[in-house]
C-alpha atoms as a PDB file:
ATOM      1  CA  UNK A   1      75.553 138.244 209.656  1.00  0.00           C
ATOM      2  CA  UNK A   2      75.568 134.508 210.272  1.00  0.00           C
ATOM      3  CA  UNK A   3      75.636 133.332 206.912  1.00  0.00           C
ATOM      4  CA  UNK A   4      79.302 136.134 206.736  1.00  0.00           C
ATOM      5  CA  UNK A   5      80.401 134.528 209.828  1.00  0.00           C
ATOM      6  CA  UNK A   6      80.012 130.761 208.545  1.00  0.00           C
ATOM      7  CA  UNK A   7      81.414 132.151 205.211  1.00  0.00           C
ATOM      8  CA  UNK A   8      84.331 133.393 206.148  1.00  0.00           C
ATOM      9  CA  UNK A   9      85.225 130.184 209.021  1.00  0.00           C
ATOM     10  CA  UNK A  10      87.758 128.287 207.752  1.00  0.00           C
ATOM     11  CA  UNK A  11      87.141 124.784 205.923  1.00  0.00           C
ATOM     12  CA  UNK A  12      87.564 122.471 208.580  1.00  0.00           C
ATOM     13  CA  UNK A  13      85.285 124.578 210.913  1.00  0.00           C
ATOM     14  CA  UNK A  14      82.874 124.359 208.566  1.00  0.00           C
ATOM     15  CA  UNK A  15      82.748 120.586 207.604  1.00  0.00           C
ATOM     16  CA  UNK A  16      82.776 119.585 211.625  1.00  0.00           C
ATOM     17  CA  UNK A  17      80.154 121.817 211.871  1.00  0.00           C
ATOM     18  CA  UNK A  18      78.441 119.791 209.057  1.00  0.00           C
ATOM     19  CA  UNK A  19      79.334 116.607 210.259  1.00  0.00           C
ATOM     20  CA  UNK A  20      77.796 117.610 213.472  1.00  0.00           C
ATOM     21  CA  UNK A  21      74.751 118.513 211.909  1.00  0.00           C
ATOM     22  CA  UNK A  22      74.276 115.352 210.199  1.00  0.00           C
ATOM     23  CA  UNK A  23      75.271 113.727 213.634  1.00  0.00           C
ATOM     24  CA  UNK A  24      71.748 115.434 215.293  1.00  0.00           C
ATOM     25  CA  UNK A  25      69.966 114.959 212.344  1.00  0.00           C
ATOM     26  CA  UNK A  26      70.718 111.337 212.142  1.00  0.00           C
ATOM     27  CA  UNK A  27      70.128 111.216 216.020  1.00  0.00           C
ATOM     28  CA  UNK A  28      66.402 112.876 215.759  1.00  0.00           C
ATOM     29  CA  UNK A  29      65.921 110.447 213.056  1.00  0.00           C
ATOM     30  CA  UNK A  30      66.898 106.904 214.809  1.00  0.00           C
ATOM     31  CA  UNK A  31      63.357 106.767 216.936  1.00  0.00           C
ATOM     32  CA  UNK A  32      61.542 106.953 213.289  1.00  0.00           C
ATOM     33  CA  UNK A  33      63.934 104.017 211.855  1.00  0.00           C
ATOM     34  CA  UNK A  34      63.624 102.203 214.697  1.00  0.00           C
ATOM     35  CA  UNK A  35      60.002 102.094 214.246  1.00  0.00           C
ATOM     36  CA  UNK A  36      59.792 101.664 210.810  1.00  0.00           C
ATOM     37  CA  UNK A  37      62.197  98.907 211.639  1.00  0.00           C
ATOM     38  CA  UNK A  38      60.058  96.935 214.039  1.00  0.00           C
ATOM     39  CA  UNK A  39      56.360  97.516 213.025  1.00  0.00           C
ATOM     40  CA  UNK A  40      57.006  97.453 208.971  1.00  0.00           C
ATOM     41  CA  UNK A  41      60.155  96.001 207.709  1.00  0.00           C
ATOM     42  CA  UNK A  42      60.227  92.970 210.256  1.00  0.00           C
ATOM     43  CA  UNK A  43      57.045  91.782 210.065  1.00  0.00           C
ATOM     44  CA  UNK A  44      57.041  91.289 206.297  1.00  0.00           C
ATOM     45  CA  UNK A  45      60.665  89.281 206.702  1.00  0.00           C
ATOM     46  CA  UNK A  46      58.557  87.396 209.040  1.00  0.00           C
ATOM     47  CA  UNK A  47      55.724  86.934 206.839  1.00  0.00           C
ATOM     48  CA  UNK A  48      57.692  85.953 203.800  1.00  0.00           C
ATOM     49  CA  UNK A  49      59.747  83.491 205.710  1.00  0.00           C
ATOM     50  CA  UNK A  50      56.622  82.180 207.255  1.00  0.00           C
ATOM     51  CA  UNK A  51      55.071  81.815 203.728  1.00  0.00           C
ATOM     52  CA  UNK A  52      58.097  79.520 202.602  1.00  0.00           C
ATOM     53  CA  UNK A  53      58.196  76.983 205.325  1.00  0.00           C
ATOM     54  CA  UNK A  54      56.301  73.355 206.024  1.00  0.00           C
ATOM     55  CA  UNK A  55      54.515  72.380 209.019  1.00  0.00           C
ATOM     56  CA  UNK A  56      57.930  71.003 210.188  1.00  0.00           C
ATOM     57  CA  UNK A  57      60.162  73.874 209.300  1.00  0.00           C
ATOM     58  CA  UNK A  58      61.196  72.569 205.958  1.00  0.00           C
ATOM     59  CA  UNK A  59      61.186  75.002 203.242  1.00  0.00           C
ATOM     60  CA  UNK A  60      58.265  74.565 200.478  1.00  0.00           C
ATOM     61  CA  UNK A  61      56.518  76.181 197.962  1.00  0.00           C
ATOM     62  CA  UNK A  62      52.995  74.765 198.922  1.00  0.00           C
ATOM     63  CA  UNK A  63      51.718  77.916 199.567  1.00  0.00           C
ATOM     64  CA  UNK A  64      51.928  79.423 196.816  1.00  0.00           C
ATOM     65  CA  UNK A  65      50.822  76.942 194.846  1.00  0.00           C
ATOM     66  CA  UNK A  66      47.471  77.167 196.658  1.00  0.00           C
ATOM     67  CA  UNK A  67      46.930  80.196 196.376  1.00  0.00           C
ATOM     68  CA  UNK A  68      47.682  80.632 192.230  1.00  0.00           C
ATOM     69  CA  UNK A  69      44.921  78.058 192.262  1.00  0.00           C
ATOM     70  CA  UNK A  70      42.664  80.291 193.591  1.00  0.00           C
ATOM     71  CA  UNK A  71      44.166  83.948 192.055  1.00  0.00           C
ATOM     72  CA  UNK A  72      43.124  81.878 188.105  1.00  0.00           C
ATOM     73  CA  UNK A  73      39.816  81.806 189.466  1.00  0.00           C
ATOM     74  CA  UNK A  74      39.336  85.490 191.428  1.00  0.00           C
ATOM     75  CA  UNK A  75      41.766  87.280 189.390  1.00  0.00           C
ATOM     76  CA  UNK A  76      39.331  87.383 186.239  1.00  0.00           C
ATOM     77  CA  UNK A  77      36.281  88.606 188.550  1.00  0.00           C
ATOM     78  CA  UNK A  78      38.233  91.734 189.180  1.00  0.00           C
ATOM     79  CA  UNK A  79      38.035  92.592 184.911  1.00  0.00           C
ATOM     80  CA  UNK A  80      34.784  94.402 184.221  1.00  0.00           C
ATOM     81  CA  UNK A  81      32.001  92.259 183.313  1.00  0.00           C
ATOM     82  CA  UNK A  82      31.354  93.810 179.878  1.00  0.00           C
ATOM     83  CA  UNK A  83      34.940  93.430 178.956  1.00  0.00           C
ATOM     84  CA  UNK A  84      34.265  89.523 179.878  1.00  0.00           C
ATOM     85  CA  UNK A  85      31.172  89.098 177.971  1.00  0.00           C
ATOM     86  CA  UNK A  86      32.534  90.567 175.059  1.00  0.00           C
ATOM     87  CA  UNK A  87      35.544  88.208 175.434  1.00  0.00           C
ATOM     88  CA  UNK A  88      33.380  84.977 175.446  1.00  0.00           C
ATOM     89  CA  UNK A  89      31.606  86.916 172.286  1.00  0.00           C
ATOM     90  CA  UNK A  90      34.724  87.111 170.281  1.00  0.00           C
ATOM     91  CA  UNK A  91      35.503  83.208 171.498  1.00  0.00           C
ATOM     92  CA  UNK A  92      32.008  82.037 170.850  1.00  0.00           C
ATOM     93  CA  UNK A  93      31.427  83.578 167.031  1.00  0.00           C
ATOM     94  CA  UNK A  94      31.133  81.630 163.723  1.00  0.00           C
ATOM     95  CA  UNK A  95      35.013  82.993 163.444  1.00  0.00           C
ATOM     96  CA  UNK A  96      35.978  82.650 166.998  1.00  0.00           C
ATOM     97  CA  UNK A  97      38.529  80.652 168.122  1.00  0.00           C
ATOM     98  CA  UNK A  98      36.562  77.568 169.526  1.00  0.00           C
ATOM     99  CA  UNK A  99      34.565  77.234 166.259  1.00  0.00           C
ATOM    100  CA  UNK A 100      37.770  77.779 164.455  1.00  0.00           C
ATOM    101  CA  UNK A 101      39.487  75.175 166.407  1.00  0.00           C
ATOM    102  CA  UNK A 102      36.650  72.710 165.732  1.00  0.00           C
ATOM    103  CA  UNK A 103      36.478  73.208 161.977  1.00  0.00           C
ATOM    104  CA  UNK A 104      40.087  72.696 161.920  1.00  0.00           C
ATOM    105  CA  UNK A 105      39.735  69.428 163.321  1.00  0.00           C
ATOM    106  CA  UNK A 106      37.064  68.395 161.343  1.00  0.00           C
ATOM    107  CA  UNK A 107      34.351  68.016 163.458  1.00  0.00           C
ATOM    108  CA  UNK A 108      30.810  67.350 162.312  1.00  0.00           C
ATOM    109  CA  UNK A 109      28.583  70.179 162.272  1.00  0.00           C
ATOM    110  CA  UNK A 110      31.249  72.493 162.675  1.00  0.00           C
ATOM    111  CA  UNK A 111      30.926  75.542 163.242  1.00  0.00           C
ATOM    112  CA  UNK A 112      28.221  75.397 165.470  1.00  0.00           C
ATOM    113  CA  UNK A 113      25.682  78.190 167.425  1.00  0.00           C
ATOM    114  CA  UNK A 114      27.046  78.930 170.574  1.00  0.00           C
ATOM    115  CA  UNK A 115      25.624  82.826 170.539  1.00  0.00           C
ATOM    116  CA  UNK A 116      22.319  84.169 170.869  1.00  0.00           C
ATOM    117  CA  UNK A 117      20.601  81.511 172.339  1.00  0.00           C
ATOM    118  CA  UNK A 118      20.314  79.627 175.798  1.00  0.00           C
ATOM    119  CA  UNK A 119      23.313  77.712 175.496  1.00  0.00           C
ATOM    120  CA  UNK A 120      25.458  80.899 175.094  1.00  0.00           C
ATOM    121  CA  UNK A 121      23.333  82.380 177.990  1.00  0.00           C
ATOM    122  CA  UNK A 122      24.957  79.531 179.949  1.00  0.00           C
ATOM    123  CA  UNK A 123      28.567  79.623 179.180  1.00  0.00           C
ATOM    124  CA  UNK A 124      28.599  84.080 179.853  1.00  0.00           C
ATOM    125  CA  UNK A 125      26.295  83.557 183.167  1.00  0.00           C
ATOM    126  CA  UNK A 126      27.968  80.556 184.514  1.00  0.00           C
ATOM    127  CA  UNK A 127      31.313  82.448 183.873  1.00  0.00           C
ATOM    128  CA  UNK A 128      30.644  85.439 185.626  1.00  0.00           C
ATOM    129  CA  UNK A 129      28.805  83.500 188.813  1.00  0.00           C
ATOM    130  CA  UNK A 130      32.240  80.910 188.804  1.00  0.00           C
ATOM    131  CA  UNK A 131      33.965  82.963 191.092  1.00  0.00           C
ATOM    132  CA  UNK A 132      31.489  83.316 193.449  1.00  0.00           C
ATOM    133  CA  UNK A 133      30.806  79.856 193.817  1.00  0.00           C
ATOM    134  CA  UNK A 134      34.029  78.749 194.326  1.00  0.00           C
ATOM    135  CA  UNK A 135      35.030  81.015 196.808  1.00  0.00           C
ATOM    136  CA  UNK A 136      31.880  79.566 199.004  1.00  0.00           C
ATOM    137  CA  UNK A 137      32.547  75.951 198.588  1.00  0.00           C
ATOM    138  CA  UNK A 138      36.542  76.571 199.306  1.00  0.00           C
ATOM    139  CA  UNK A 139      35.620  77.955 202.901  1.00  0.00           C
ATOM    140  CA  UNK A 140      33.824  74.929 203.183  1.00  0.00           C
ATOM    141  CA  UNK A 141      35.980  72.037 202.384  1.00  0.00           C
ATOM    142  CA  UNK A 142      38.761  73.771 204.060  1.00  0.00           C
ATOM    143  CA  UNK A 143      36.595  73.399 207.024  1.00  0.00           C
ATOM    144  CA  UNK A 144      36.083  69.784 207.121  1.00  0.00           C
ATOM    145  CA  UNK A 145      37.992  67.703 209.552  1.00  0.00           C
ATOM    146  CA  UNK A 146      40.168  65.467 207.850  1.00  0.00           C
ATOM    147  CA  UNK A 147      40.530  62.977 210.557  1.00  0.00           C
ATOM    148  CA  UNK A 148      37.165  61.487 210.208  1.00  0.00           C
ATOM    149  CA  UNK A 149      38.220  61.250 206.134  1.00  0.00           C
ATOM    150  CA  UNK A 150      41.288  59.170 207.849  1.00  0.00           C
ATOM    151  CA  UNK A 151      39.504  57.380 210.084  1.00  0.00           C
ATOM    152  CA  UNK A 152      36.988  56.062 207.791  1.00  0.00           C
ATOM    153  CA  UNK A 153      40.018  54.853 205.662  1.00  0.00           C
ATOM    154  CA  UNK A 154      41.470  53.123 208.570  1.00  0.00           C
ATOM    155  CA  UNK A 155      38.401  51.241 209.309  1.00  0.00           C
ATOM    156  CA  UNK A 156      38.240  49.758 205.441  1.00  0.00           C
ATOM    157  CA  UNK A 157      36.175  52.596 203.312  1.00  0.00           C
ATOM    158  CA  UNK A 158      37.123  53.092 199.912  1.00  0.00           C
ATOM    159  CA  UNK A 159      37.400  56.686 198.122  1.00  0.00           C
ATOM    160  CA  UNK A 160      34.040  56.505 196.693  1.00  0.00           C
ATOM    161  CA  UNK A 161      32.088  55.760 199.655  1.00  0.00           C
ATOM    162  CA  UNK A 162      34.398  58.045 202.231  1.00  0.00           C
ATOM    163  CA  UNK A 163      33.374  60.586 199.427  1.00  0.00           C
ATOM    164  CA  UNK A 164      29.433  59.716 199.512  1.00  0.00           C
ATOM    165  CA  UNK A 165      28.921  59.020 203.305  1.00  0.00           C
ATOM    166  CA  UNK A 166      31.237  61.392 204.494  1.00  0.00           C
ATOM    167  CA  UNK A 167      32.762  64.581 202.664  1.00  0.00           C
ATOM    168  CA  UNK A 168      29.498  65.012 200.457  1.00  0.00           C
ATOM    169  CA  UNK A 169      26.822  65.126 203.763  1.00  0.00           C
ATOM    170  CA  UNK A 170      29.799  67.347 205.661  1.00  0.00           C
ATOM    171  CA  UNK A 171      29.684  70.046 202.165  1.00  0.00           C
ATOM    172  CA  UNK A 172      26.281  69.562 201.371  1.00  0.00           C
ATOM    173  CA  UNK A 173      25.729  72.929 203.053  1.00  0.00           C
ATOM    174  CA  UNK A 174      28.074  74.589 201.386  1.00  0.00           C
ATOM    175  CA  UNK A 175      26.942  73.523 197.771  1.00  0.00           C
ATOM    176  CA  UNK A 176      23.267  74.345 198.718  1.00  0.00           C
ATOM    177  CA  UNK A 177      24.565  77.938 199.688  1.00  0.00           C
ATOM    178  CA  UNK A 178      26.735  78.375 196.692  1.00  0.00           C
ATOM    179  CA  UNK A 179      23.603  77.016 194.573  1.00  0.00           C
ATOM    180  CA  UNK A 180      21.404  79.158 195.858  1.00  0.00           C
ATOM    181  CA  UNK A 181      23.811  82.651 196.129  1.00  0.00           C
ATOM    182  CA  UNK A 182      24.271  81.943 192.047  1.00  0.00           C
ATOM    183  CA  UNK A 183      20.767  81.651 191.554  1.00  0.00           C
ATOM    184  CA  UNK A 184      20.244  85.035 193.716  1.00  0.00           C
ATOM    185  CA  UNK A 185      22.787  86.910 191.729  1.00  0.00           C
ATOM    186  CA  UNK A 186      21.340  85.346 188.092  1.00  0.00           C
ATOM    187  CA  UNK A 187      18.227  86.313 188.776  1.00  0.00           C
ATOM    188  CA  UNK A 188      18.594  90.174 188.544  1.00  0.00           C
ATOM    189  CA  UNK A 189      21.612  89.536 186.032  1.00  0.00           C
ATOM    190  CA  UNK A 190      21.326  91.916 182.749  1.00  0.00           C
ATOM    191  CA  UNK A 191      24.261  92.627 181.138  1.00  0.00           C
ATOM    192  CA  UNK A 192      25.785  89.002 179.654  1.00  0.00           C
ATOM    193  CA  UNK A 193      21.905  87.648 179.426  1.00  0.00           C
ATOM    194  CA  UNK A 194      21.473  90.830 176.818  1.00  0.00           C
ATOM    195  CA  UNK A 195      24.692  90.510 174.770  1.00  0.00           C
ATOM    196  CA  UNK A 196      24.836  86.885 174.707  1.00  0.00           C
ATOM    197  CA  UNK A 197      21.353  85.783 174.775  1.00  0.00           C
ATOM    198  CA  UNK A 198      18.720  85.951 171.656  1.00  0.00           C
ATOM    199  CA  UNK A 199      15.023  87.247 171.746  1.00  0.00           C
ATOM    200  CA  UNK A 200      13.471  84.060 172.887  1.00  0.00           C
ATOM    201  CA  UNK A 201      15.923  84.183 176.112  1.00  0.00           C
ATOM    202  CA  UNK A 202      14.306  86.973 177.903  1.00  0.00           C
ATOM    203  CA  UNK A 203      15.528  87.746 181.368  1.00  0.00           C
ATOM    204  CA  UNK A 204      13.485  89.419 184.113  1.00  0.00           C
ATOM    205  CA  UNK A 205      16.080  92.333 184.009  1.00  0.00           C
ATOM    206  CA  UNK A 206      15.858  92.086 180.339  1.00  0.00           C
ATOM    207  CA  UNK A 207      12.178  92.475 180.547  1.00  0.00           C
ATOM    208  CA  UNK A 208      12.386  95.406 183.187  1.00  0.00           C
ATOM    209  CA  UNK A 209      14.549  97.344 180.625  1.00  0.00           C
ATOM    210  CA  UNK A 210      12.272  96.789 177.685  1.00  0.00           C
ATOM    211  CA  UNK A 211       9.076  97.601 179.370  1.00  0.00           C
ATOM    212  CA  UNK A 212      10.800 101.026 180.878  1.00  0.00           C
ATOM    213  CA  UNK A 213      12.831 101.884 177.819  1.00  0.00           C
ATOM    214  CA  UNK A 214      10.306 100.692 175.210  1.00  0.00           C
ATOM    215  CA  UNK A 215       6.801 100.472 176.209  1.00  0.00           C
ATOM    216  CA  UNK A 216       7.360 102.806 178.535  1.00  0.00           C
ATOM    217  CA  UNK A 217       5.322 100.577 181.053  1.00  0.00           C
ATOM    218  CA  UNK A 218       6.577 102.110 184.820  1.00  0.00           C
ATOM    219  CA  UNK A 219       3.640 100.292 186.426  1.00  0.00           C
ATOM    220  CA  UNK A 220       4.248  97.097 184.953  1.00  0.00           C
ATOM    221  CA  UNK A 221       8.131  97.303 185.211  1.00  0.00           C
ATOM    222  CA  UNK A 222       7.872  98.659 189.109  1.00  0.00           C
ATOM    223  CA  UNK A 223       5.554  95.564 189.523  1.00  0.00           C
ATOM    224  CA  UNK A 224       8.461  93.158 188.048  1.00  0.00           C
ATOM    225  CA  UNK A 225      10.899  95.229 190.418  1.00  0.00           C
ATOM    226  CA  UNK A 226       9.075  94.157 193.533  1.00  0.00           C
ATOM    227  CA  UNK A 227       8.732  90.661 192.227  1.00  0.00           C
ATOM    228  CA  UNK A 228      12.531  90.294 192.060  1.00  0.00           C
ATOM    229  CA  UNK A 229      12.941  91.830 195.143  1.00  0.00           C
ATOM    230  CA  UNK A 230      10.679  89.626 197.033  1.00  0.00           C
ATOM    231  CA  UNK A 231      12.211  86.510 195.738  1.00  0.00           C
ATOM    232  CA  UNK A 232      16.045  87.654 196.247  1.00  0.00           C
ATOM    233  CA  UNK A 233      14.996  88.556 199.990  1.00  0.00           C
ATOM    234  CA  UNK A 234      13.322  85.111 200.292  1.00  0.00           C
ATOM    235  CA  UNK A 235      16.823  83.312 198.515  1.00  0.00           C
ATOM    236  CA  UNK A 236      18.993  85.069 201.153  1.00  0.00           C
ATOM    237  CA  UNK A 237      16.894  84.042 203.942  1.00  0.00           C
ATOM    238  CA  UNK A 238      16.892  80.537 202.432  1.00  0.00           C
ATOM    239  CA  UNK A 239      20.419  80.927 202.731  1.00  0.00           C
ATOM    240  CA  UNK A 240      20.715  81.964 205.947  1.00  0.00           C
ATOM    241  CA  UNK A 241      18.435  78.839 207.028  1.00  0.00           C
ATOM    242  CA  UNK A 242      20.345  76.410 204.578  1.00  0.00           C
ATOM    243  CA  UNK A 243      23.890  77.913 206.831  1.00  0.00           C
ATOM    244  CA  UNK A 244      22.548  77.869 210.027  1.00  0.00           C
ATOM    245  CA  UNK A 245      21.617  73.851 209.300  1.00  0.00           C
ATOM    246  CA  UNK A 246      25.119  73.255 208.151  1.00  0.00           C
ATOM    247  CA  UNK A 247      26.194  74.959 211.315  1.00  0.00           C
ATOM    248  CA  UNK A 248      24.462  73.024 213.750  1.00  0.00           C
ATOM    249  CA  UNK A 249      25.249  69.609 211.637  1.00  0.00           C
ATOM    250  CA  UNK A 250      28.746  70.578 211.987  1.00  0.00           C
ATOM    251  CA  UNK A 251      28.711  70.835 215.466  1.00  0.00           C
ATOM    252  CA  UNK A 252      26.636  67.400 216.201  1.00  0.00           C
ATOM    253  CA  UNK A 253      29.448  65.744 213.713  1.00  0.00           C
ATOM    254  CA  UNK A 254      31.974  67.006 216.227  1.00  0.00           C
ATOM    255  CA  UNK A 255      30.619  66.367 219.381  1.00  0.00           C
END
């Protein structure tokens, strides 16, 4: 019966009656605007604008340039290892390109043996722990007060001995920690150590697997297990210790 009625209404009854409907409609929907308004759209304005200007208001690209400093060094950690340690496989072979680039320019002994053996154990682990480290000893140096780096040069210091005296005791924490957190995460490491390593660079994870898989040696294997348990437990409370010093020699710096 309705739909008849707002059939047969004439055409200008009808489109008032649809502007007045998208009057309401627009009405119930201002609250929701508003709020997607205030909480979403202008805080990312804000955050955008924020993330072009200088300390004094000027506009600058600084930023960003920090940060793509630190995305080449993260954004790689995000790819699976496997896909990485095949990568460094391809780049490391007799035909890969870094043996390929040295017999091109002629160098002696080219191409040389940088798989299956400790020194392409190196280059896959110390890739894969890079990120890690880094991230560690950026927190740190971003936390050291540059004032006493500027007051030591105001007083006569050179670079090299503002650098020994000062900045190396203030982030000797920090490299200790990263040190250590590498070592932690190497030590259980089994995935680049297998593909990259040879027989005579046998890894405790290695071993695990072959004494499980191939001697079928549970005992011996769950032994190994605790072993590497133990010592990661005793590197993170190392860690912890090697922190809490850096802490408190922070603190005694600024007082």
């Amino acid at each position: 019966m309705a739909a008849t009625l707002t059939a047969g209404a004439p055409a200008g009854s009808r489109k008032l009656l649809a502007s007045r409907r998208t009057r309401v409609g627009i009405f119930y929907a201002l609250p929701v605007v508003i709020y997607l308004l205030v909480l979403f759209v202008y805080p990312i304005f804000s955050t955008l604008l924020l993330s072009l200007k200088n300390a004094d208001g000027s506009f600058t690209l600084h930023w960003y340039a920090d940060a793509l400093a630190m995305l080449v060094v993260v954004v790689p950690h995000f790819v699976s290892a496997l896909v990485r340690t095949y990568g460094w496989i391809i780049m490391l072979g007799d035909k890969g390109l870094v043996n390929e680039t040295l017999t091109a320019m002629s160098v002696p002994g080219a191409p040389f043996q940088l798989l299956y053996n400790e020194l392409g154990v190196v280059i896959g682990t110390t890739s894969m722990m890079l990120p890690y480290t880094v991230l560690l000893l950026y927190g740190v140096m971003r936390g050291v007060d540059r004032r006493l780096l500027a007051a030591a040069s105001s007083m006569g210091a050179g670079k090299v001995t503002i650098f020994r005296r000062i900045y190396l005791p203030l982030v000797a924490p920090g490299l200790a920690s990263a040190g250590l957190l590498s070592f932690i995460l190497s030590l259980g490491y089994y995935i680049t150590p297998a593909l990259m390593g040879g027989p005579n660079q046998t890894m405790i994870a290695t071993l695990i697997n072959q004494q499980v898989t191939k001697e079928n040696q549970w005992n011996g294997a769950a032994a190994q297990g605790v072993i590497l348990l133990v010592l990661t437990l005793a590197g993170l409370l190392l860690v912890k210790v090697v922190t809490s010093l850096g802490a408190s020699r922070k603190k005694r710096s600024a007082t």
